[in-house]
PDB file of N, CA and C in Angstrom:
ATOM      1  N   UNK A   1      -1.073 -21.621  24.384  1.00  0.00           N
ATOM      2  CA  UNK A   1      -0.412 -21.142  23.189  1.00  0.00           C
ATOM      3  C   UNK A   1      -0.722 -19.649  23.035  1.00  0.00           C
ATOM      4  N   UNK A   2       0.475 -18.754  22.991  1.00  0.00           N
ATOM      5  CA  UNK A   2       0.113 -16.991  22.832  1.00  0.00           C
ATOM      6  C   UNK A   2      -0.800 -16.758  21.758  1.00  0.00           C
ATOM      7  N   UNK A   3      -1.180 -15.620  21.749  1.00  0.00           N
ATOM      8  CA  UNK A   3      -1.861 -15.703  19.909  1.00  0.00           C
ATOM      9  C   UNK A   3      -1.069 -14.912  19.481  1.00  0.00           C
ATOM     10  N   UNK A   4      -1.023 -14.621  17.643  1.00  0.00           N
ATOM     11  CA  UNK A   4      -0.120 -13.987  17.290  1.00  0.00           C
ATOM     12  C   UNK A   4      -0.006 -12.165  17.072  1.00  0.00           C
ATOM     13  N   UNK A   5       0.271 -12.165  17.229  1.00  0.00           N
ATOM     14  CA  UNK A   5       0.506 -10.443  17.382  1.00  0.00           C
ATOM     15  C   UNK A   5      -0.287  -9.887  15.959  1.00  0.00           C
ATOM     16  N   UNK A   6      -1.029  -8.858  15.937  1.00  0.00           N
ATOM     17  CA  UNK A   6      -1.555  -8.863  14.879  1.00  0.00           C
ATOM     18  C   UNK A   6      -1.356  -6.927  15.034  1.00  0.00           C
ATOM     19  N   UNK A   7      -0.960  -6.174  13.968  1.00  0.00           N
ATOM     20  CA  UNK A   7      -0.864  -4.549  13.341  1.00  0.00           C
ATOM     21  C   UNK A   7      -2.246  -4.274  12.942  1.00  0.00           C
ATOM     22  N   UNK A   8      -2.772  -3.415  13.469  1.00  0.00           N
ATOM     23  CA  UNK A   8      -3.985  -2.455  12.795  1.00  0.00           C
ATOM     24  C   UNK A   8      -3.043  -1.676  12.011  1.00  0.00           C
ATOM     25  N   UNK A   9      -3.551  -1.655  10.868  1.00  0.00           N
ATOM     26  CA  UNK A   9      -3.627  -0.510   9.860  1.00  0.00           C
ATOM     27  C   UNK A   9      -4.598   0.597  10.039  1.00  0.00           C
ATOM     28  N   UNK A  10      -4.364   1.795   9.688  1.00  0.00           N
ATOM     29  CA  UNK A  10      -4.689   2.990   9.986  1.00  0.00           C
ATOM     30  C   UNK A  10      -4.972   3.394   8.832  1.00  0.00           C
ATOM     31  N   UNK A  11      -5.739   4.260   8.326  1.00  0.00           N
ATOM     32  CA  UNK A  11      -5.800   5.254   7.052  1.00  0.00           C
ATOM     33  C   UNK A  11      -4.514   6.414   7.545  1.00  0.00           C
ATOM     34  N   UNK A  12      -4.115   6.847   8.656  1.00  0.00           N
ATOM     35  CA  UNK A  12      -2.786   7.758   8.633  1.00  0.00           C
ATOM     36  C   UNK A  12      -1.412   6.800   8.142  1.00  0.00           C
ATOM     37  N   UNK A  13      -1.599   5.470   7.926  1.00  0.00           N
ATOM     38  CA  UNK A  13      -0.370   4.596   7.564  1.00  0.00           C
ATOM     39  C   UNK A  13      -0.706   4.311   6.135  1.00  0.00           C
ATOM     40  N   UNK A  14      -1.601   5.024   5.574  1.00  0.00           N
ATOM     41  CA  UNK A  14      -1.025   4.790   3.943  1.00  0.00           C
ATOM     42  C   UNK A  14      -0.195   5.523   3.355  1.00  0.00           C
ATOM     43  N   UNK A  15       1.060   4.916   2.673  1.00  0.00           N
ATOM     44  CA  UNK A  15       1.615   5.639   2.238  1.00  0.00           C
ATOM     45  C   UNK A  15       1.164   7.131   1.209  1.00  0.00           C
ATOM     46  N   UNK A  16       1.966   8.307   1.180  1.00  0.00           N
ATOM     47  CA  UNK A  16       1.340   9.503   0.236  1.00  0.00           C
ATOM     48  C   UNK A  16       2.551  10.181  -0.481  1.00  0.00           C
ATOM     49  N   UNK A  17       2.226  10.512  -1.484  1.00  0.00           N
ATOM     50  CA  UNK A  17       3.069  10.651  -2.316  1.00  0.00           C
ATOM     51  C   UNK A  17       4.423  10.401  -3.061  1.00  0.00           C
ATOM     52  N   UNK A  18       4.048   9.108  -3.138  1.00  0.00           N
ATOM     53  CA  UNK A  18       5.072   8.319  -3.631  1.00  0.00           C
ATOM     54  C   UNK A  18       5.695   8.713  -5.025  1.00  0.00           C
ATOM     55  N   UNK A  19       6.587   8.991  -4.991  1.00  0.00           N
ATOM     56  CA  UNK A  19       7.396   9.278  -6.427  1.00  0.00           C
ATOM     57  C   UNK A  19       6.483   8.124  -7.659  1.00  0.00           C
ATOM     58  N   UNK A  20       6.562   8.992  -9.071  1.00  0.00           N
ATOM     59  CA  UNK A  20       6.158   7.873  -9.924  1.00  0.00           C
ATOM     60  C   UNK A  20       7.292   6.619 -10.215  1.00  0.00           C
ATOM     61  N   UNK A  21       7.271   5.737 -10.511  1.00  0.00           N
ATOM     62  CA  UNK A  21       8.415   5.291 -11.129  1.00  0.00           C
ATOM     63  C   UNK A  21       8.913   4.969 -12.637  1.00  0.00           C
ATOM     64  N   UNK A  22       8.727   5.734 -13.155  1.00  0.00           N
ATOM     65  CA  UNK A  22       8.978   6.040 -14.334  1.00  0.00           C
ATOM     66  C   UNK A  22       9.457   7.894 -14.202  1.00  0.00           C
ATOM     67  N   UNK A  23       8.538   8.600 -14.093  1.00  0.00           N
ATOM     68  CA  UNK A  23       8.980  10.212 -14.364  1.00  0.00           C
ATOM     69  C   UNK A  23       9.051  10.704 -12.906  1.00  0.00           C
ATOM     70  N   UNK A  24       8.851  10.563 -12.129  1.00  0.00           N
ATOM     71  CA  UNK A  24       8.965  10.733 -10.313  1.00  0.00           C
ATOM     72  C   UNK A  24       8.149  11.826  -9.616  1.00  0.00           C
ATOM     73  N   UNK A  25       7.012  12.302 -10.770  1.00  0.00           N
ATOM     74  CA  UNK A  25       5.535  12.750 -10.161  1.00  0.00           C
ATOM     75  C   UNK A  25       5.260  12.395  -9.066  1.00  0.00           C
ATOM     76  N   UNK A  26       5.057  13.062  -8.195  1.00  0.00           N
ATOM     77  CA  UNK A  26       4.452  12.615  -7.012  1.00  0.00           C
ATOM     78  C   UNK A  26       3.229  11.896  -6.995  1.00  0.00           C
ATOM     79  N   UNK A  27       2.881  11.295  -6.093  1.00  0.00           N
ATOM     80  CA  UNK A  27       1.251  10.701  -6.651  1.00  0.00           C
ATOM     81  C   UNK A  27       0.622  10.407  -5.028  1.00  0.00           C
ATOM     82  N   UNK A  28      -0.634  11.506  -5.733  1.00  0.00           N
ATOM     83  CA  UNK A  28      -1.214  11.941  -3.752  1.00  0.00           C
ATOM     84  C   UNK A  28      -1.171  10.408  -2.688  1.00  0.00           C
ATOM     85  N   UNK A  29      -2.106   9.628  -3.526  1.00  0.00           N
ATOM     86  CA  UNK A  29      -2.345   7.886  -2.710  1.00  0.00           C
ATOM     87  C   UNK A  29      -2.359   6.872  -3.564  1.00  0.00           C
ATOM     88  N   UNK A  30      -2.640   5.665  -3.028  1.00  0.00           N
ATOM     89  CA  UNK A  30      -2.001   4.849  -4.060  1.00  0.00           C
ATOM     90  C   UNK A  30      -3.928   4.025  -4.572  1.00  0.00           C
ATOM     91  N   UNK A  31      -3.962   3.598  -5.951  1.00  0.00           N
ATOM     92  CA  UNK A  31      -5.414   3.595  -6.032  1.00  0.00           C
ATOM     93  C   UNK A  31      -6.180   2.100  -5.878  1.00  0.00           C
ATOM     94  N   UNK A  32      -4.798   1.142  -5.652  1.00  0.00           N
ATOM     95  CA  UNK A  32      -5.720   0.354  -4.390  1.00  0.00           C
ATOM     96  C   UNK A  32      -4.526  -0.539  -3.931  1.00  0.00           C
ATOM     97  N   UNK A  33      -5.382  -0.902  -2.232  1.00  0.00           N
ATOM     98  CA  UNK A  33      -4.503  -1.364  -1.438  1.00  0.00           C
ATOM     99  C   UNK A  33      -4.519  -2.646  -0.903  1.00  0.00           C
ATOM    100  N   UNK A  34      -4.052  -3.794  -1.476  1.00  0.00           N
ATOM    101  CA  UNK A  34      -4.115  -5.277  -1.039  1.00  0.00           C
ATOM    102  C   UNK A  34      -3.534  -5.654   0.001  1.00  0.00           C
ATOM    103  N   UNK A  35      -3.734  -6.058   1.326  1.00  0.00           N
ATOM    104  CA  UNK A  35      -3.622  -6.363   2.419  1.00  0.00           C
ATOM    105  C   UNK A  35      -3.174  -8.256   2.115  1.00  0.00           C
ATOM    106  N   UNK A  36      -2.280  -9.031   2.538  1.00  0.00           N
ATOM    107  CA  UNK A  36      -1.403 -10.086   2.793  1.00  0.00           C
ATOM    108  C   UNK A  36      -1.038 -10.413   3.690  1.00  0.00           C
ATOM    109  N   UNK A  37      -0.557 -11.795   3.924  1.00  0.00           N
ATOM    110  CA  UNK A  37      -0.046 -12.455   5.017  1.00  0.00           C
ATOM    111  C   UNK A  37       1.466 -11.617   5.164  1.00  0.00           C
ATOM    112  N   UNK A  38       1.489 -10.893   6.335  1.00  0.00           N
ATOM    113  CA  UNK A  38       3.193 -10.227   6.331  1.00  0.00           C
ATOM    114  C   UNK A  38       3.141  -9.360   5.411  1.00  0.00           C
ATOM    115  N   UNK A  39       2.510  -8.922   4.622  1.00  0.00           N
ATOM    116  CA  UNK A  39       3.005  -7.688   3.498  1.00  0.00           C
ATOM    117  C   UNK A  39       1.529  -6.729   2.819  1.00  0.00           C
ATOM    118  N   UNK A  40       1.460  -5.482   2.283  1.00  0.00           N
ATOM    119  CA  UNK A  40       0.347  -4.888   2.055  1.00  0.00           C
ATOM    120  C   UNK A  40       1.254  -4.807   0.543  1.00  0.00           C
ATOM    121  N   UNK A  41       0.387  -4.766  -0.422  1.00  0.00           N
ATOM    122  CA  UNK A  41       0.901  -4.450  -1.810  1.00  0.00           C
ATOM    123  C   UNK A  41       0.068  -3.037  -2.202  1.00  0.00           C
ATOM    124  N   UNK A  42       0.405  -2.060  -2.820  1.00  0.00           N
ATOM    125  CA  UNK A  42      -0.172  -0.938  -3.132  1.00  0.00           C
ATOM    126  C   UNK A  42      -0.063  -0.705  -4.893  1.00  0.00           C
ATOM    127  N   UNK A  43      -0.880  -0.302  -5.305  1.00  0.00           N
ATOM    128  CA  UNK A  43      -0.907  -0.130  -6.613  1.00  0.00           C
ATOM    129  C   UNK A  43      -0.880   1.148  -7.088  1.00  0.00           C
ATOM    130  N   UNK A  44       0.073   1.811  -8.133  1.00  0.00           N
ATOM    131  CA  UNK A  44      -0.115   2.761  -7.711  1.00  0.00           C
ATOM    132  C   UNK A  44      -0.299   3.335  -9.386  1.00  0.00           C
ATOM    133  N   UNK A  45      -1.111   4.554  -9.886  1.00  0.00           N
ATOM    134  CA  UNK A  45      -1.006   5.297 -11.383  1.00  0.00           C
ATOM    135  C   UNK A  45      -0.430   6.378 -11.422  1.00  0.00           C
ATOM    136  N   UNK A  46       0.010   7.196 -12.314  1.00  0.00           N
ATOM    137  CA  UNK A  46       0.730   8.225 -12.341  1.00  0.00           C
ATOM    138  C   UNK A  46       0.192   8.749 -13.179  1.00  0.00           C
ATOM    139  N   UNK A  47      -0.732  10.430 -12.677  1.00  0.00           N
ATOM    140  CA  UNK A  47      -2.013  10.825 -13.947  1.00  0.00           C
ATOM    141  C   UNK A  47      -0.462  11.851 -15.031  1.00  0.00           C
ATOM    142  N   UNK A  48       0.351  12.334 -14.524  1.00  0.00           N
ATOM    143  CA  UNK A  48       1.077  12.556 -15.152  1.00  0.00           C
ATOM    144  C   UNK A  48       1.756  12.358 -16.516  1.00  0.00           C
ATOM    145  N   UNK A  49       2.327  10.571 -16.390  1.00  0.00           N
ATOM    146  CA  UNK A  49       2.635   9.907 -17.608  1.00  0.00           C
ATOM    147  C   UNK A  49       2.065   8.654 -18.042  1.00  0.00           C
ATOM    148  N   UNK A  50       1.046   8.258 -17.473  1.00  0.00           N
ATOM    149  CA  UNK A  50       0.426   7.233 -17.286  1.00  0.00           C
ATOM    150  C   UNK A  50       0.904   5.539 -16.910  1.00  0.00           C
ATOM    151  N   UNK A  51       1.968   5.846 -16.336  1.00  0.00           N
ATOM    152  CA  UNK A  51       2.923   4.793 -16.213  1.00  0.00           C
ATOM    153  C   UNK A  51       1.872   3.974 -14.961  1.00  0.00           C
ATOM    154  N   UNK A  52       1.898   2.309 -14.457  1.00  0.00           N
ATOM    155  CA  UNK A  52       1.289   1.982 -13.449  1.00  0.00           C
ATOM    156  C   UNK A  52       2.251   1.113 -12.556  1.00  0.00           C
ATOM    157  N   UNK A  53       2.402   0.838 -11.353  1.00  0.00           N
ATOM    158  CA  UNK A  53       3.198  -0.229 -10.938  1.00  0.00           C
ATOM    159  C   UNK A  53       2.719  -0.446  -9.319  1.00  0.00           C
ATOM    160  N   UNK A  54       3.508  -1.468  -8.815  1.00  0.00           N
ATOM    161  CA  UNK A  54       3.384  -1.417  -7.568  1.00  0.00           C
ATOM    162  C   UNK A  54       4.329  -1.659  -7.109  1.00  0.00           C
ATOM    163  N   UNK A  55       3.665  -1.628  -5.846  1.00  0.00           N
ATOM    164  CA  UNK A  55       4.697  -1.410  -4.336  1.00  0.00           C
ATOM    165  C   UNK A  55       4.231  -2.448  -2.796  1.00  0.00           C
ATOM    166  N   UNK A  56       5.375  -3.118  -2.605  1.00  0.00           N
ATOM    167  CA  UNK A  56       5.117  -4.012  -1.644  1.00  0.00           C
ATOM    168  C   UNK A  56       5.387  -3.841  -0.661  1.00  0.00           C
ATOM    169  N   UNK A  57       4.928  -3.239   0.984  1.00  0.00           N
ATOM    170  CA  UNK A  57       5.956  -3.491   2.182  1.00  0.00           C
ATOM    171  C   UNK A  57       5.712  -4.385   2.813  1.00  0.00           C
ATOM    172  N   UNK A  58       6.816  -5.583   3.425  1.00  0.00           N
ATOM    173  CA  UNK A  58       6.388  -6.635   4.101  1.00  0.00           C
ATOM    174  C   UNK A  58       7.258  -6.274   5.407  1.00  0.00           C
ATOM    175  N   UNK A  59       5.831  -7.208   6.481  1.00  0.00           N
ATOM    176  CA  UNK A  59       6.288  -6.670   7.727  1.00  0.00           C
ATOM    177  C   UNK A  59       6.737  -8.210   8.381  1.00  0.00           C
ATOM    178  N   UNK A  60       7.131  -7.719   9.696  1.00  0.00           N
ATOM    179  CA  UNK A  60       7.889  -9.241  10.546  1.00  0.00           C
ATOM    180  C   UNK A  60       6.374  -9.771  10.859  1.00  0.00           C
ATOM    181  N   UNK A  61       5.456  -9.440  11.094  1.00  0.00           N
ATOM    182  CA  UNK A  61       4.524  -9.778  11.850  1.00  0.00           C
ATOM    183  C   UNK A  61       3.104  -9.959  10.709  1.00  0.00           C
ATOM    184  N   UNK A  62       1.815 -10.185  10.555  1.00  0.00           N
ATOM    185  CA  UNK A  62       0.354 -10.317  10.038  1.00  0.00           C
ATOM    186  C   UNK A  62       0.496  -9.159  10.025  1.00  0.00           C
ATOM    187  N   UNK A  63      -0.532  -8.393   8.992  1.00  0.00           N
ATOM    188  CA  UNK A  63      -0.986  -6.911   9.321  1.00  0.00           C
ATOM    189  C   UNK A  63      -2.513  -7.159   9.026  1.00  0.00           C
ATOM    190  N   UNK A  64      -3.309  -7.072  10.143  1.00  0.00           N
ATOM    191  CA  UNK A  64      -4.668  -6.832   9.913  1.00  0.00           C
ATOM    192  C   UNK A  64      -5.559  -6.041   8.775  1.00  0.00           C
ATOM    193  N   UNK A  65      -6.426  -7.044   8.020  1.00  0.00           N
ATOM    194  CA  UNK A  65      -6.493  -6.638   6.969  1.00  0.00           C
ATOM    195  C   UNK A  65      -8.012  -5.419   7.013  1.00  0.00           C
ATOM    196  N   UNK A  66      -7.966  -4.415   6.232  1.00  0.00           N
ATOM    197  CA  UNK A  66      -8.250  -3.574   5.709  1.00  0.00           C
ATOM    198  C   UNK A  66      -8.948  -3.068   4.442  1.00  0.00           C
ATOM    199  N   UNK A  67     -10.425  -2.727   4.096  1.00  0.00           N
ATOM    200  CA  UNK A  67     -10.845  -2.240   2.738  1.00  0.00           C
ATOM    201  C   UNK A  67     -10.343  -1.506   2.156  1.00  0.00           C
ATOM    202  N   UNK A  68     -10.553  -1.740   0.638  1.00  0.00           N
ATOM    203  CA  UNK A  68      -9.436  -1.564  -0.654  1.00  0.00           C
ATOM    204  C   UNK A  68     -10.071  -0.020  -0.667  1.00  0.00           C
ATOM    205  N   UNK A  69      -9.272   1.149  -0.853  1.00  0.00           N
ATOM    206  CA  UNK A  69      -9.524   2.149  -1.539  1.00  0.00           C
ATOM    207  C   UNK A  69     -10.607   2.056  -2.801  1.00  0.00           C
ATOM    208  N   UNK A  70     -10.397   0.979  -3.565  1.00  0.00           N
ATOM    209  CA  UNK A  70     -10.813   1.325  -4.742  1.00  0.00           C
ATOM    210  C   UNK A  70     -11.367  -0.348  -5.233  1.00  0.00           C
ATOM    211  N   UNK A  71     -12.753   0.156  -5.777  1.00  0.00           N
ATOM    212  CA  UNK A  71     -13.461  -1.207  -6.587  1.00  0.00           C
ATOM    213  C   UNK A  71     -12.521  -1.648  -7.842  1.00  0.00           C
TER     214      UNK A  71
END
């Protein structure tokens, strides 16, 4: 039986400066990063307007999981 293909994550693959979503501040990184079966969720604040939300990318494949930016 193959094993399954598994993605290293990188600190150069976090996303950076993601528009806010509310006022569209840029926002340097995101202030923490949850790693999932197929998908990383990112959380992100905006010191700008204080708006908070997140952001999900899901991949075809596992993405090897990774420590959170932030306690």
């Amino acid at each position: 039986m193959p094993k399954p293909t598994m993605v290293k994550a990188h600190t150069g693959d976090i996303p950076r400066n993601n528009p806010c979503g509310q006022c569209g501040t840029p926002i340097p990184r995101p202030d923490w990063i949850e790693p999932g079966d197929g998908r990383i969720s990112y959380l992100w604040a905006c010191h700008a307007c204080s708006y908070r939300f997140e952001a999900v990318a899901i991949f075809d494949e596992a993405v090897l999981e990774h420590p959170p930016l932030a306690a």
